[in-house]
Protein backbone atom coordinates (compact mmCIF):
# COMPACT_ATOMS: atom_id res chain seq x y z
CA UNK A 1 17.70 124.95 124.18
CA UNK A 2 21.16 124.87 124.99
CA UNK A 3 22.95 122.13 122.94
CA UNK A 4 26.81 123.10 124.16
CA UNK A 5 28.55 120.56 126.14
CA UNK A 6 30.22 121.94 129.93
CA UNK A 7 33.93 121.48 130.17
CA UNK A 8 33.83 119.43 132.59
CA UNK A 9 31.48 117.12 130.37
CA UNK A 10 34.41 117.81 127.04
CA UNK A 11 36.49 116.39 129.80
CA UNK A 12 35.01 113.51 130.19
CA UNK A 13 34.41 112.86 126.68
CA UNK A 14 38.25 113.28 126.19
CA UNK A 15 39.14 111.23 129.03
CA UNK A 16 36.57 108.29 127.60
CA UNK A 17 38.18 108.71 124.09
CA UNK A 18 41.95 107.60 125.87
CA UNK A 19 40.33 105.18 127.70
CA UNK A 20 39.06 103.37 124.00
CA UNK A 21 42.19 103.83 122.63
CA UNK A 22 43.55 102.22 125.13
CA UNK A 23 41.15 99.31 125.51
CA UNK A 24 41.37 99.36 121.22
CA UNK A 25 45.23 98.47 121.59
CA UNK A 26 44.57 95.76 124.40
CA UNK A 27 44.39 91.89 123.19
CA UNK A 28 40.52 91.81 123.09
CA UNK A 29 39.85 89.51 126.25
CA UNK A 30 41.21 92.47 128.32
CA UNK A 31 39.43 95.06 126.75
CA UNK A 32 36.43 94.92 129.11
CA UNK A 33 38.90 95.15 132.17
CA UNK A 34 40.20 98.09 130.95
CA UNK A 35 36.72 99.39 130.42
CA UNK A 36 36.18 98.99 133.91
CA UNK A 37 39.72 100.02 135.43
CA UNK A 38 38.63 103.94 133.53
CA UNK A 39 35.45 103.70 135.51
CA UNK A 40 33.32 103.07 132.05
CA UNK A 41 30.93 100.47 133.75
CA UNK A 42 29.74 102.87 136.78
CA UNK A 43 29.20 106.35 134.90
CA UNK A 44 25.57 107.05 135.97
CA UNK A 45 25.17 104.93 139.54
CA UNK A 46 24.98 106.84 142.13
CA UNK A 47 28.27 107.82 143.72
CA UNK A 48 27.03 106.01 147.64
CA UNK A 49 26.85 103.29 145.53
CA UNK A 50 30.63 103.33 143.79
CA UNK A 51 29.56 104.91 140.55
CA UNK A 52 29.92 108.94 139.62
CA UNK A 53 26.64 110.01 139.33
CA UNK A 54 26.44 111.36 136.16
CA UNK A 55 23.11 112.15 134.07
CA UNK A 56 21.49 110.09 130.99
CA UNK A 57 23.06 112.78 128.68
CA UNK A 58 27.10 113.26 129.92
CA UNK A 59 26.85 109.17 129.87
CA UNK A 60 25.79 109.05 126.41
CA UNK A 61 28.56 111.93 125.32
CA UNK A 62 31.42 109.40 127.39
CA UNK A 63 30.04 106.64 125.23
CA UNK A 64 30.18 108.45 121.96
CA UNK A 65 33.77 109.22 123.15
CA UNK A 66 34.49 105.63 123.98
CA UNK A 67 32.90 104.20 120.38
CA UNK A 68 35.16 106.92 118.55
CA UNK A 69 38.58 104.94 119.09
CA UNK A 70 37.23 101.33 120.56
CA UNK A 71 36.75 99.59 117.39
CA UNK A 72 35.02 96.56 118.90
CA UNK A 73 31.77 97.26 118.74
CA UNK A 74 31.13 93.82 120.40
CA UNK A 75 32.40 94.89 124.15
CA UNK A 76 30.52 98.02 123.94
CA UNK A 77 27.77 96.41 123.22
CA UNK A 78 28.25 93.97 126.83
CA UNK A 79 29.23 96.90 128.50
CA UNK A 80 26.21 98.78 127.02
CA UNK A 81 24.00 95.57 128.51
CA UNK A 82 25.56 95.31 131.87
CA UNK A 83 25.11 99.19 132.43
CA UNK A 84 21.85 100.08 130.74
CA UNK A 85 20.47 96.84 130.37
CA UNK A 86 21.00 95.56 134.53
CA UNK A 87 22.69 98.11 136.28
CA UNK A 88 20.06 101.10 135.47
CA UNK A 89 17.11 98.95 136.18
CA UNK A 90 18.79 97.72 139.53
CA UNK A 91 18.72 101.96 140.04
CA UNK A 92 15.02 102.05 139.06
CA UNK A 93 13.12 99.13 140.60
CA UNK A 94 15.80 97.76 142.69
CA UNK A 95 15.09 97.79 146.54
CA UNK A 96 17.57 99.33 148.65
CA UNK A 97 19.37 96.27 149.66
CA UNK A 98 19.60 94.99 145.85
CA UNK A 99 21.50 98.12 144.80
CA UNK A 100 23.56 98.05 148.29
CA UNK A 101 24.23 94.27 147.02
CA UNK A 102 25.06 94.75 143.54
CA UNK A 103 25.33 98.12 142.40
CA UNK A 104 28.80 98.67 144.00
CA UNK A 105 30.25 95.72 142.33
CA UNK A 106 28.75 96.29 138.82
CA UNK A 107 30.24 99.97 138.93
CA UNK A 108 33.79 98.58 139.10
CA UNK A 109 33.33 95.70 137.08
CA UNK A 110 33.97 93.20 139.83
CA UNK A 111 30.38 91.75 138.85
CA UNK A 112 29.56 91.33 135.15
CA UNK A 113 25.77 91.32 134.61
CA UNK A 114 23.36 90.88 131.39
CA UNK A 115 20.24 90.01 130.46
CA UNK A 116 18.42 87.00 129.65
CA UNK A 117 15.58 87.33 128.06
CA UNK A 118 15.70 85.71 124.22
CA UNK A 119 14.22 82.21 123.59
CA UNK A 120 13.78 79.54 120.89
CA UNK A 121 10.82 80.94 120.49
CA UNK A 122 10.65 83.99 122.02
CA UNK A 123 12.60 86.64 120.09
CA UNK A 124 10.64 89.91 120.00
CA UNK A 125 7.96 88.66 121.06
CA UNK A 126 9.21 88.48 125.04
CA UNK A 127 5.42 87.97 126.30
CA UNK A 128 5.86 84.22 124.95
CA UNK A 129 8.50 83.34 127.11
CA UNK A 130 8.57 79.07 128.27
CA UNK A 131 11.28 80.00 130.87
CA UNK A 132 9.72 79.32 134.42
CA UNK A 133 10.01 80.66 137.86
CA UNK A 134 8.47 78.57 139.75
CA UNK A 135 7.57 79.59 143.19
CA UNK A 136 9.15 77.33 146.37
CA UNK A 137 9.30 78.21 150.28
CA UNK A 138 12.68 79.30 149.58
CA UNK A 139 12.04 81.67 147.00
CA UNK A 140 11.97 80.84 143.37
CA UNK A 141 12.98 77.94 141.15
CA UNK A 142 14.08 79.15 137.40
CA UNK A 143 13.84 76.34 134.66
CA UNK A 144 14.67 77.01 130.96
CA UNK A 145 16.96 77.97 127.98
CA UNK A 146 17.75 81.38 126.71
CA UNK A 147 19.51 82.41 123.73
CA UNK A 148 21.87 85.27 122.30
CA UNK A 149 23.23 86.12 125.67
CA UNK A 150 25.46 88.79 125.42
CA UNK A 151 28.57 88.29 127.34
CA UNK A 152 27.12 84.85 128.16
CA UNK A 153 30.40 83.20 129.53
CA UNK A 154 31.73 85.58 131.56
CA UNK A 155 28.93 87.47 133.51
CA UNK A 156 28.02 86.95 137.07
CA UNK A 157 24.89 87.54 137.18
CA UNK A 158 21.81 87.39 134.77
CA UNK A 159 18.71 89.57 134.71
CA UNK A 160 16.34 86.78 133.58
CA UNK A 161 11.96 86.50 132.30
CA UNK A 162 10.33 84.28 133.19
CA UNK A 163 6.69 82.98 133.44
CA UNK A 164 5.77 83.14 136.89
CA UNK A 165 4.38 79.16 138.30
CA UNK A 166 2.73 81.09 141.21
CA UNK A 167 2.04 79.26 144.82
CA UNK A 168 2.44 75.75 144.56
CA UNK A 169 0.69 75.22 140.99
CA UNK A 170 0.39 72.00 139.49
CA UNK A 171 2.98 71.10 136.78
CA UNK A 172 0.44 70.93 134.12
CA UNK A 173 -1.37 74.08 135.19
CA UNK A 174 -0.63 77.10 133.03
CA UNK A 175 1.37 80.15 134.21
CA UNK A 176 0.55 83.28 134.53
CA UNK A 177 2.57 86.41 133.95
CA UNK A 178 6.23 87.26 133.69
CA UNK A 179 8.23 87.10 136.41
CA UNK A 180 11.91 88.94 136.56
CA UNK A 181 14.65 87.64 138.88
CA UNK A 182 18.60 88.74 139.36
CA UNK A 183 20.01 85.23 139.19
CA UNK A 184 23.73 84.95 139.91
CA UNK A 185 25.94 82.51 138.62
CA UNK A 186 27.77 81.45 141.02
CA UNK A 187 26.08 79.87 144.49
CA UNK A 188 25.66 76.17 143.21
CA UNK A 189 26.42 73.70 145.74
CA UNK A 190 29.91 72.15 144.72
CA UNK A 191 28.61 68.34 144.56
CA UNK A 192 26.00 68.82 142.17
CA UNK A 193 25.77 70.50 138.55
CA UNK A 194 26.18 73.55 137.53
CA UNK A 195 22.48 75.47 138.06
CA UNK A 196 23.42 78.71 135.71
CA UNK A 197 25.34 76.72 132.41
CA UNK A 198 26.22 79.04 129.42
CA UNK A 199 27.19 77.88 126.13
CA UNK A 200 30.53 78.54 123.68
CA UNK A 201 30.19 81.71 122.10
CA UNK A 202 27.92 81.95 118.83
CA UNK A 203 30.18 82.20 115.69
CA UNK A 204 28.13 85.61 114.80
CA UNK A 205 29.10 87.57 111.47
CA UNK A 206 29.76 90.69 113.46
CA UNK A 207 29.83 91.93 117.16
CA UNK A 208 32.17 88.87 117.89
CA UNK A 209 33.37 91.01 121.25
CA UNK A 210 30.07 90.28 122.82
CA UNK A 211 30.48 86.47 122.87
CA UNK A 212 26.54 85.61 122.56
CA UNK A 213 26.15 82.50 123.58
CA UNK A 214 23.02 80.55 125.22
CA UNK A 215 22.65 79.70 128.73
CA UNK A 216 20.33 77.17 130.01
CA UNK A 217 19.02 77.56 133.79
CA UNK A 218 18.80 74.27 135.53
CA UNK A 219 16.26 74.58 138.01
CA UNK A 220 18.62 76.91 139.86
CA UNK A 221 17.22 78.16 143.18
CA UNK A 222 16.90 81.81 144.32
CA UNK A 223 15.78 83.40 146.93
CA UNK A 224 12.98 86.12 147.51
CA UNK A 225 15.88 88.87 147.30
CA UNK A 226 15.98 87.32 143.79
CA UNK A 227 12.73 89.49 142.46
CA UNK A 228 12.58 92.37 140.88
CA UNK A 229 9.84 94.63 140.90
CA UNK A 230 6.43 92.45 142.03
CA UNK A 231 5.93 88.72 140.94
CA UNK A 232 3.53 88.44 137.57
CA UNK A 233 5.06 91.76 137.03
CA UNK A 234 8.00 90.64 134.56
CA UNK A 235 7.00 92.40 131.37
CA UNK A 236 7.45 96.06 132.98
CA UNK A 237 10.21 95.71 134.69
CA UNK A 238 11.48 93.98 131.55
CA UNK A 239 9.83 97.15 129.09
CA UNK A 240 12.02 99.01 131.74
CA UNK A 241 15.31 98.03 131.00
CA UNK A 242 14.38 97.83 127.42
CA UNK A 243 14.01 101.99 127.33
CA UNK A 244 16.90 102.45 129.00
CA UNK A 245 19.05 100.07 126.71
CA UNK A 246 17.37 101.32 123.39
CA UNK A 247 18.12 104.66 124.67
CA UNK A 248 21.82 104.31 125.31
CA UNK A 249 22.96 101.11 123.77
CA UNK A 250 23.72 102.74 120.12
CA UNK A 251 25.57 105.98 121.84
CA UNK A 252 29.11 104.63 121.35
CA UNK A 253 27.94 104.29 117.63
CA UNK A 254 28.31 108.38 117.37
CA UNK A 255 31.70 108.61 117.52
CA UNK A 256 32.22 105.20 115.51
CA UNK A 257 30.20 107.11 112.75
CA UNK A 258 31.97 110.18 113.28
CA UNK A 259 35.37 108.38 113.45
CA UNK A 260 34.27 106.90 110.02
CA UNK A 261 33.17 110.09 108.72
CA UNK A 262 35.96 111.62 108.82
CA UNK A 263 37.95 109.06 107.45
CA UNK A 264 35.43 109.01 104.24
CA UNK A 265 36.10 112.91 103.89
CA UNK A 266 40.05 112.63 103.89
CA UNK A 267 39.91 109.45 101.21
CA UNK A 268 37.30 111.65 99.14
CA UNK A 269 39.90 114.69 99.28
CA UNK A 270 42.79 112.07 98.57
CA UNK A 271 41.99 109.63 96.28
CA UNK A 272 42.21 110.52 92.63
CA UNK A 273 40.93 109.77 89.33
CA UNK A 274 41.92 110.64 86.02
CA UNK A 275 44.02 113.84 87.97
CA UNK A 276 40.68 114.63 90.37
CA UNK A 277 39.88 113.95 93.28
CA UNK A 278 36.90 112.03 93.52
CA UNK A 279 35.40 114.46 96.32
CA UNK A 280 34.59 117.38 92.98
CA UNK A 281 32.08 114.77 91.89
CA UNK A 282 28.35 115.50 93.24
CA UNK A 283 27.70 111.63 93.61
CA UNK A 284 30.78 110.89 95.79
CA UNK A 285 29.93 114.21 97.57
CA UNK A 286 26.92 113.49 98.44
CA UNK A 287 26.96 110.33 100.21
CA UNK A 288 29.16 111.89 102.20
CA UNK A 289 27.07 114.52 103.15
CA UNK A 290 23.83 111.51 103.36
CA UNK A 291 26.65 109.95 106.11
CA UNK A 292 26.60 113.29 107.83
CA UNK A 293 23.09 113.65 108.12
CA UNK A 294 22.53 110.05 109.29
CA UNK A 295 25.01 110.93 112.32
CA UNK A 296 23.20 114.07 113.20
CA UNK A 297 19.81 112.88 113.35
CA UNK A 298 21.04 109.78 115.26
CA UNK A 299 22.84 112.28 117.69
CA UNK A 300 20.14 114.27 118.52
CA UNK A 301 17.88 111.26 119.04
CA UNK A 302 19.61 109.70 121.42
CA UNK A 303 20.50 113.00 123.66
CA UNK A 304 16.96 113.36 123.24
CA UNK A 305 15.80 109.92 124.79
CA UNK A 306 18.60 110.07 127.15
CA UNK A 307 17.37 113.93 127.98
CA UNK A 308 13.93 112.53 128.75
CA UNK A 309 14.98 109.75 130.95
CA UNK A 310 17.18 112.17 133.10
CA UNK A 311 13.62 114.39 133.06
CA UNK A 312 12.01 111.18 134.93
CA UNK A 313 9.64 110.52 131.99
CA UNK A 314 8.97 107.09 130.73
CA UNK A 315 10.60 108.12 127.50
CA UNK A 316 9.74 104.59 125.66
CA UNK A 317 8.71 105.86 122.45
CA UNK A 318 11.88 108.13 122.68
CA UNK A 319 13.89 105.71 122.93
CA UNK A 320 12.58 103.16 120.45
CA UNK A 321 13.05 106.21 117.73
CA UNK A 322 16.43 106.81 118.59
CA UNK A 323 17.87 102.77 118.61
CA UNK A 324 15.25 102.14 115.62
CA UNK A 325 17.39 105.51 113.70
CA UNK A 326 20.10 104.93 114.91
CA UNK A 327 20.62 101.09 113.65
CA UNK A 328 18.87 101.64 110.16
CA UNK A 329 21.32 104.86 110.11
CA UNK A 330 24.43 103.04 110.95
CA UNK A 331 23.86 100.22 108.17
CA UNK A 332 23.23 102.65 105.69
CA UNK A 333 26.42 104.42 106.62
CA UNK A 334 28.93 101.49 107.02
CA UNK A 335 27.34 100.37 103.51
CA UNK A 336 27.69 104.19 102.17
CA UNK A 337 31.57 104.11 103.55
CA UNK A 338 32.19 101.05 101.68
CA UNK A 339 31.29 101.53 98.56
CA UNK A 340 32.93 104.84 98.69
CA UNK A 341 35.84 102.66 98.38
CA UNK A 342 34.66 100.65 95.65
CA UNK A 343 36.45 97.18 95.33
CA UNK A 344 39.48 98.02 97.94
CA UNK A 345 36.64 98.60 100.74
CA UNK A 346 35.25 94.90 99.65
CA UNK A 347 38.11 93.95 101.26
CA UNK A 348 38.71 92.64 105.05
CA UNK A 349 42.23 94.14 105.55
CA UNK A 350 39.67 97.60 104.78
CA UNK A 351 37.94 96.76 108.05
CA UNK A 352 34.80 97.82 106.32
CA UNK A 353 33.08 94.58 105.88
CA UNK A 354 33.29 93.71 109.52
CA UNK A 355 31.56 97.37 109.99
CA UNK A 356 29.09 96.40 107.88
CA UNK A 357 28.74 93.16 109.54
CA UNK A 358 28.45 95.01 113.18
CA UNK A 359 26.01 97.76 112.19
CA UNK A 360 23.31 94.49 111.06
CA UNK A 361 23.77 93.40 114.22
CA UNK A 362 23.02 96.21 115.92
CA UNK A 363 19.75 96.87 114.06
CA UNK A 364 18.61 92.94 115.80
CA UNK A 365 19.75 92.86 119.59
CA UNK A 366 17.30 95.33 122.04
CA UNK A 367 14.80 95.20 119.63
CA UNK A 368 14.05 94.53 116.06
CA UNK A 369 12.90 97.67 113.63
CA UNK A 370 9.74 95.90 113.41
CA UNK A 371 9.45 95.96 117.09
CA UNK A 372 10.36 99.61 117.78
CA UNK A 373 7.86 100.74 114.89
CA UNK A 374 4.92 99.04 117.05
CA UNK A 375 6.00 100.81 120.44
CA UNK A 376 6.05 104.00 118.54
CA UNK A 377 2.86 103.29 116.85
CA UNK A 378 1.06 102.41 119.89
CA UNK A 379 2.61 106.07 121.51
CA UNK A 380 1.18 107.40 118.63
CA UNK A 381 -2.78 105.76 119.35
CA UNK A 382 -2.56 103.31 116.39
């Protein structure tokens, strides 16, 4: 098992690190241009279709490069969404004139996309969806409110669930199935309302770069090129996109944990007490080490899922271990980091709290612990 990186892959990684630095110092409403202008949005679509054609695993190292000196954990996250969560998929089950449609467009960043899949009361549970695409000569009609929409406000076009209405069912009948339509926002005809209408951004604790918001769907009409995968067939395509996102989503979170790490060793080495540095005592040295280990099993979980995916395996239980790991891991780190610190990383000029604050989120969005536990349990025959 080779586990050395090409140079053309240390490249890369290099090239993704200037690229966060230089998104980091940009006011953060340009930051996801910038993403896009260093070609950060189309790493593994195929190159006839505007992207470079890279593999799971060289993405996931460009991330980590990216996450190592973009401090806004929030716009990775979108990004992470629009690629991993959308574009990917599109890759997968998309037919050949979806990806000739789209896939160009969300490799530059010309065409935003996420996914809409949370509800009021349908959280991790996405088999309970009330959405509805209900089924019209010209295609579909999607009715219903989502929640926690990453990039909410400013994407193009939403990968939505939905329950399927089937052919001409009665209002009152029950539906059957998922269904999972592309649905762009724009298209509305200009005399009447709005049919895609997102909400402000969410005042979240953390991850404020990803501007969740909710979007309701108004009965907006698509058309047949709308579908993904088959009709009633919502919940795989939707367990699709889920693998690849749990697989990828956390990767810039390796070089924010390694960017972290390192910081944690030179205060340890500096800081002194009583004439000592605080780094001779075993207590202080250890949970430095504990960080360490947290990165490296996080690391080689998620260029393991990636590794599989690239293998064309269905890698799901691969990739729920790596994002469930990964998130518990990065908590316990950013928490570890700031009581290093004691009271000075308590502060918010420390930028520590507002790590803390991102690393809970990202142990909620593309699945709950809870939820990746069950996928691997059910791998596992239980």
């Amino acid at each position: 098992m080779d586990f050395g990186w090409t140079p053309a892959q240390r490249a890369l990684h290099d090239r993704m690190r200037a690229l966060g630095a230089e998104a980091d110092a940009a006011a953060p409403d340009e930051r996801m241009r910038v993403l896009a202008r260093g070609g950060a949005l189309g790493l593994p679509i195929a190159r006839d279709l505007g992207g470079d054609g890279l593999d799971l695993v060289t993405t996931a190292l460009a991330y980590e490069g990216l996450g190592a000196t973009l401090r806004d954990g929030g716009v990775l996250l979108a990004a992470g969404a629009h690629l991993f969560g959308v574009a990917l998929l599109l890759a997968r089950v998309g037919t050949p004139a979806q990806q000739r449609a789209w896939l160009p467009r969300m490799a530059s960043g010309d065409c935003m996309a996420t996914v809409a899949a949370t509800e009021a009361g349908a959280g991790s549970d996405v088999a309970s969806v009330q959405a509805r695409a209900d089924r019209t000569p010209a295609g579909y009609r999607l009715t219903g409110e989502k929640r926690y929409v990453t990039w909410a406000d400013r994407a193009d076009v939403y990968f939505a669930v939905a329950r399927d209405g089937g052919e001409g069912r009665p209002g009152g009948a029950p539906a059957r199935g998922l269904t999972a339509l592309l649905v762009p926002r724009a298209g509305a005809d200009a005399a009447d309302a709005p049919r895609v209408r997102p909400g402000a951004p969410l005042a979240t604790a953390g991850l404020r770069g990803a501007r969740l918001a909710p979007v309701s769907f108004c009965g907006c009409e698509v058309g047949p090129d709308a579908l993904l995968g088959r009709a009633g067939a919502g919940l795989a395509v939707f367990q699709i996109a889920m693998t690849y996102e749990r697989a990828l989503i956390l990767a810039f979170r390796l070089g924010a944990m390694e960017r972290a790490l390192g910081e944690a060793v030179r205060f340890a080495r500096e800081r002194e007490i009583g004439g000592q540095a605080i780094a001779r005592h075993e207590a202080v040295a250890h949970r430095v080490a504990q960080m360490k280990l947290r990165l490296e099993t996080s690391r080689l979980l998620i260029y393991r899922a990636a590794w599989e995916l690239d293998q064309g395996h269905r890698g799901q239980a691969e990739a729920a271990l790596a994002k469930w790991h990964a998130a518990d891991s990065a908590v316990l780190f950013a928490l570890d980091d700031l009581r290093l610190r004691g009271g000075a990383g308590y502060l918010e000029e420390s930028g520590l709290p507002s790590a803390v604050d991102d690393a809970l989120g990202g142990s909620i969005h593309s699945g709950t612990s809870d939820v990746l536990a069950t996928v691997v349990a059910r791998w596992l025959g239980l």
